[in-house]
N, C-alpha and C. Protein backbone atom coordinates (compact mmCIF):
# COMPACT_ATOMS: atom_id res chain seq x y z
N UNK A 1 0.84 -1.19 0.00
CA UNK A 1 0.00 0.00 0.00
C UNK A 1 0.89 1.24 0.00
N UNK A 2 0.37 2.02 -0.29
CA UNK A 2 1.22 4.06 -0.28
C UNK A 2 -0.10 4.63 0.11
N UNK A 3 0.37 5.38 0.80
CA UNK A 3 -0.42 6.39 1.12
C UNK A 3 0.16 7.88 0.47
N UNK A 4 -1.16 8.04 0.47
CA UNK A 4 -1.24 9.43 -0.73
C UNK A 4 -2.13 10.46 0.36
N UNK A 5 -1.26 12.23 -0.28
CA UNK A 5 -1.51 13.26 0.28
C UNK A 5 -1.55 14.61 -0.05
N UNK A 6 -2.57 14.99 -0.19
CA UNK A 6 -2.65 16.64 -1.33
C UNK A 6 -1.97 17.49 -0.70
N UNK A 7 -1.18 18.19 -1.71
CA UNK A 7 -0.08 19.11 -1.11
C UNK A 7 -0.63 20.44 -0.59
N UNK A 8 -1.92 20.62 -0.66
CA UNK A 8 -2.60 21.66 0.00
C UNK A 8 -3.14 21.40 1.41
N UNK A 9 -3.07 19.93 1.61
CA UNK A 9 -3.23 19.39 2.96
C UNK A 9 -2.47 19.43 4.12
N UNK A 10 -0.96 19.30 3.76
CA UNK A 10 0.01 19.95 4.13
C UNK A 10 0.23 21.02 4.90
N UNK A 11 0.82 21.32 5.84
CA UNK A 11 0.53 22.59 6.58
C UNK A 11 2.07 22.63 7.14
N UNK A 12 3.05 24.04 7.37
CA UNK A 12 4.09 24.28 7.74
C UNK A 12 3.98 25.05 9.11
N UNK A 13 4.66 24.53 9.74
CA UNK A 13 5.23 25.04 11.39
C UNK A 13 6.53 26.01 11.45
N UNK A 14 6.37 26.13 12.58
CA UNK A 14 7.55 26.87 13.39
C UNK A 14 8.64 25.36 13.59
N UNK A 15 9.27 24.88 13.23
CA UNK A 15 10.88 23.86 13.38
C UNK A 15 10.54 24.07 15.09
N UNK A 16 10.73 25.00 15.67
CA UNK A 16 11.16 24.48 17.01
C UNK A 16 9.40 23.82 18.23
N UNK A 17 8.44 24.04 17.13
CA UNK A 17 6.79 23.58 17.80
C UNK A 17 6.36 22.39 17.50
N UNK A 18 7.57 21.34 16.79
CA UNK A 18 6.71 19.96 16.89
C UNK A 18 6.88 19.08 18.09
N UNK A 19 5.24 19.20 18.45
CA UNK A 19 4.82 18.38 19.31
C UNK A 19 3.53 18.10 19.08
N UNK A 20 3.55 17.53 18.32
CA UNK A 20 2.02 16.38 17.66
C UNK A 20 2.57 15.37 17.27
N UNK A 21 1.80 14.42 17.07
CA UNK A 21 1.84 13.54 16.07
C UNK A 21 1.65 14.05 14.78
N UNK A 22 2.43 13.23 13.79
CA UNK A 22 1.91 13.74 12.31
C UNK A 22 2.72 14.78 12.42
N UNK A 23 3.88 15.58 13.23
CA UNK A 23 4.33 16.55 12.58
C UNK A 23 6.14 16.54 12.63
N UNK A 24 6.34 17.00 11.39
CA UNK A 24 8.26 16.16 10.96
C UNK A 24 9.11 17.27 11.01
N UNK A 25 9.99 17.45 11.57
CA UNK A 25 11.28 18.25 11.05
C UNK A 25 11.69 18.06 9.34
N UNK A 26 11.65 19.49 8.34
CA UNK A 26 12.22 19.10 7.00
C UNK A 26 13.27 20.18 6.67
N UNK A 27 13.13 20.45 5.43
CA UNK A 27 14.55 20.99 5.07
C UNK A 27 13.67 21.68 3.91
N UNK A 28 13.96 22.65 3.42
CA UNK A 28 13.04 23.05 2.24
C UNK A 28 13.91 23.20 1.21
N UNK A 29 13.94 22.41 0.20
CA UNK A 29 14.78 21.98 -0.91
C UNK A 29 14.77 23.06 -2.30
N UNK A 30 13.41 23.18 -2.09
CA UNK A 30 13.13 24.35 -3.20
C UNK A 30 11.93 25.09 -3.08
N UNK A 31 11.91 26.36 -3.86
CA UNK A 31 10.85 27.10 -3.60
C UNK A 31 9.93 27.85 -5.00
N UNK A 32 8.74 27.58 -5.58
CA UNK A 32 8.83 27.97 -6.56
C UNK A 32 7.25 29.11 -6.58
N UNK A 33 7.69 30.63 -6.91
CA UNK A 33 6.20 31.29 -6.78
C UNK A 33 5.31 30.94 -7.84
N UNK A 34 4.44 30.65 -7.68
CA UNK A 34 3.03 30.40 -9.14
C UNK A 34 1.85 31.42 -8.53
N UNK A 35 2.00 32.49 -8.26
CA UNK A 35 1.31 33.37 -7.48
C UNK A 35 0.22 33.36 -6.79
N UNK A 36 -0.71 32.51 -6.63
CA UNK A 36 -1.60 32.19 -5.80
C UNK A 36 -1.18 31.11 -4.53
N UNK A 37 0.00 30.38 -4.58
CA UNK A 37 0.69 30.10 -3.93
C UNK A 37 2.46 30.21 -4.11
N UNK A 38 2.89 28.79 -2.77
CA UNK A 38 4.25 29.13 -3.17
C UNK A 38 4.34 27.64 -3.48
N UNK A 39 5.24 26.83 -4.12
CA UNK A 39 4.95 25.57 -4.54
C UNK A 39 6.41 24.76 -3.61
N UNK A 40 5.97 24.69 -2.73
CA UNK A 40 7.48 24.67 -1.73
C UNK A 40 7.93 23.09 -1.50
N UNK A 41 9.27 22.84 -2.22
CA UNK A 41 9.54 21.44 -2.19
C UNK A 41 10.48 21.41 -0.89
N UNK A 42 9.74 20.14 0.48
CA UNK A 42 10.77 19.98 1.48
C UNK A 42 10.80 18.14 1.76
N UNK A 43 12.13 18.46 2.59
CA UNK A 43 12.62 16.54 2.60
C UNK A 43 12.58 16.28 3.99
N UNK A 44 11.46 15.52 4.04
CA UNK A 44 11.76 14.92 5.48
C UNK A 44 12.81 13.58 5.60
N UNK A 45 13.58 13.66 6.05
CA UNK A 45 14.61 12.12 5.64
C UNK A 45 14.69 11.89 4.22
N UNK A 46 14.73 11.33 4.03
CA UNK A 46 14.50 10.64 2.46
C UNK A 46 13.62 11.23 1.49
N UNK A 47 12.32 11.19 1.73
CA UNK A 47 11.10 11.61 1.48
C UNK A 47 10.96 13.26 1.17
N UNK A 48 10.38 13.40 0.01
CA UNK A 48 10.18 14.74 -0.51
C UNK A 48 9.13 15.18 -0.98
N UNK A 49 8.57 16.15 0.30
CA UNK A 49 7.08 16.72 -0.16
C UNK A 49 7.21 17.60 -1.06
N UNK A 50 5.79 17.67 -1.80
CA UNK A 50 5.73 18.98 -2.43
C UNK A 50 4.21 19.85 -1.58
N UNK A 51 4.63 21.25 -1.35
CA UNK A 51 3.60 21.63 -0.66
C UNK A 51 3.06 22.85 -0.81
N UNK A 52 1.97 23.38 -1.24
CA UNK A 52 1.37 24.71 -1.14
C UNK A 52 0.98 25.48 -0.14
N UNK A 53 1.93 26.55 -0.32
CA UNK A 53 2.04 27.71 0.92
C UNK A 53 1.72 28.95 0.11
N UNK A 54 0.91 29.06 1.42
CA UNK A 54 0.23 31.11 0.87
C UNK A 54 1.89 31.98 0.66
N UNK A 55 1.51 32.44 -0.31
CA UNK A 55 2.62 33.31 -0.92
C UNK A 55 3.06 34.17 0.59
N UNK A 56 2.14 34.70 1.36
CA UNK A 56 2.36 35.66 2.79
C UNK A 56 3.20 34.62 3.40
N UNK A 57 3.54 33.67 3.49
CA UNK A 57 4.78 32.87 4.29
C UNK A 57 6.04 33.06 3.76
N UNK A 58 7.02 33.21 5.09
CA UNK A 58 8.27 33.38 4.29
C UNK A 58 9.23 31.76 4.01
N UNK A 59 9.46 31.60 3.51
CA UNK A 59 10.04 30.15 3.03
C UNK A 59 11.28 30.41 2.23
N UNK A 60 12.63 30.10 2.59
CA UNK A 60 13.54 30.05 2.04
C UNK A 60 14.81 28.65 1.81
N UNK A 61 15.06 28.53 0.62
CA UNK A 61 16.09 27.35 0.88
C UNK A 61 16.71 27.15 1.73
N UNK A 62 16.92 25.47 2.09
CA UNK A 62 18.05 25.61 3.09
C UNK A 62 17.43 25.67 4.64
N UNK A 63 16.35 26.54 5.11
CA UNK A 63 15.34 26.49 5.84
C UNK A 63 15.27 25.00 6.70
N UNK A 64 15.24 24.94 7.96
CA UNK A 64 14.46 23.89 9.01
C UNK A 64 12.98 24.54 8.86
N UNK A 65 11.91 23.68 8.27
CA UNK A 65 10.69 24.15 9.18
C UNK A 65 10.08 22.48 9.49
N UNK A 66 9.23 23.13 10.01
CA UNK A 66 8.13 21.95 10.85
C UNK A 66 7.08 21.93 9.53
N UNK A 67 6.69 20.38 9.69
CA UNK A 67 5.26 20.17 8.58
C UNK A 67 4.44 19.32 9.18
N UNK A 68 3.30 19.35 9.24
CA UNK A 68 2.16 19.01 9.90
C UNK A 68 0.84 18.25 8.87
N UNK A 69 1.06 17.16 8.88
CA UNK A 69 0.27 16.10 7.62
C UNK A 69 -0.92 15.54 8.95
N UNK A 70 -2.03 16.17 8.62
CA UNK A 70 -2.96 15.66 9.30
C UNK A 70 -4.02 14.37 9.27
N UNK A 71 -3.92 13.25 10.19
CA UNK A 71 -4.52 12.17 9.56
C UNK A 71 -5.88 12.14 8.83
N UNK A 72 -6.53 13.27 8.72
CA UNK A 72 -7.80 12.77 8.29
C UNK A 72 -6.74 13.66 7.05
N UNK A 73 -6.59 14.11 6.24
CA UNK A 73 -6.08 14.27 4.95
C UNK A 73 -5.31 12.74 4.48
N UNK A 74 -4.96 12.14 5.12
CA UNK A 74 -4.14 10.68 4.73
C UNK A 74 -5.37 9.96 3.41
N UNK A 75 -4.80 9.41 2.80
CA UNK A 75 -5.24 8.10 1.62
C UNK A 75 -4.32 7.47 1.58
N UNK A 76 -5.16 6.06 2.05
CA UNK A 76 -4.57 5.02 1.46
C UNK A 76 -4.56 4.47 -0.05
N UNK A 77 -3.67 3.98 -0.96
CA UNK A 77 -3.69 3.77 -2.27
C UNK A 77 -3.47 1.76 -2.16
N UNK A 78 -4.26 1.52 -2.60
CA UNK A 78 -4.03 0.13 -3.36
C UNK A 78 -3.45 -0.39 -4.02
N UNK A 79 -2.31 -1.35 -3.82
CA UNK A 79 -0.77 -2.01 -4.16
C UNK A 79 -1.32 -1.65 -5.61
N UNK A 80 -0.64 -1.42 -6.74
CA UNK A 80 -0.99 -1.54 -8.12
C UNK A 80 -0.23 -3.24 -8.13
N UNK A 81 -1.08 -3.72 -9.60
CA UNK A 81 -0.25 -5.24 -9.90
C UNK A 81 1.50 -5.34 -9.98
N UNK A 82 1.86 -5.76 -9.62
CA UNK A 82 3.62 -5.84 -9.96
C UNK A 82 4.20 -5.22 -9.43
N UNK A 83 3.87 -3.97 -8.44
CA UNK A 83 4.49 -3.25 -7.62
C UNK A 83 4.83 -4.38 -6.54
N UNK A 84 6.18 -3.82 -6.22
CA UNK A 84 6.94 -4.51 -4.58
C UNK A 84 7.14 -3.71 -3.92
């Protein structure tokens, strides 16, 4: 199974306020404006979100922030055939 997650579901913290569940220390890898948002690529470990942030946030490469994936936004996806 994968679980799948809309990048508008996504929500960014303050780095030094995680204390929930569901919420990761990342790294913000890239940042791209499309003006109604910001299209902000960050890596938690391995793993690389892509996430929509109101342009009014400041987000810069290189950046620690906190990200906050809330379980009721979670989907589960169904093994496709031949996947391992």
């Amino acid at each position: 199974m994968k679980l799948g997650i809309r990048s508008e579901s996504i929500m960014l913290c303050d780095p030094g306020k995680i204390v929930t569940q569901n919420t990761f220390l990342g790294t913000v890898k890239n940042t791209v404006f499309l003006g109604e948002y910001i299209d902000c690529e960050v890596t938690v470990e391995k793993q690389l979100f892509s996430i929509k942030v109101s342009p009014d946030i400041e987000v810069s490469v290189g950046n620690q922030v906190g990200i906050i994936i809330p379980r009721e936004s979670w989907v589960i996806l169904p093994k496709p055939p031949g996947w391992q």
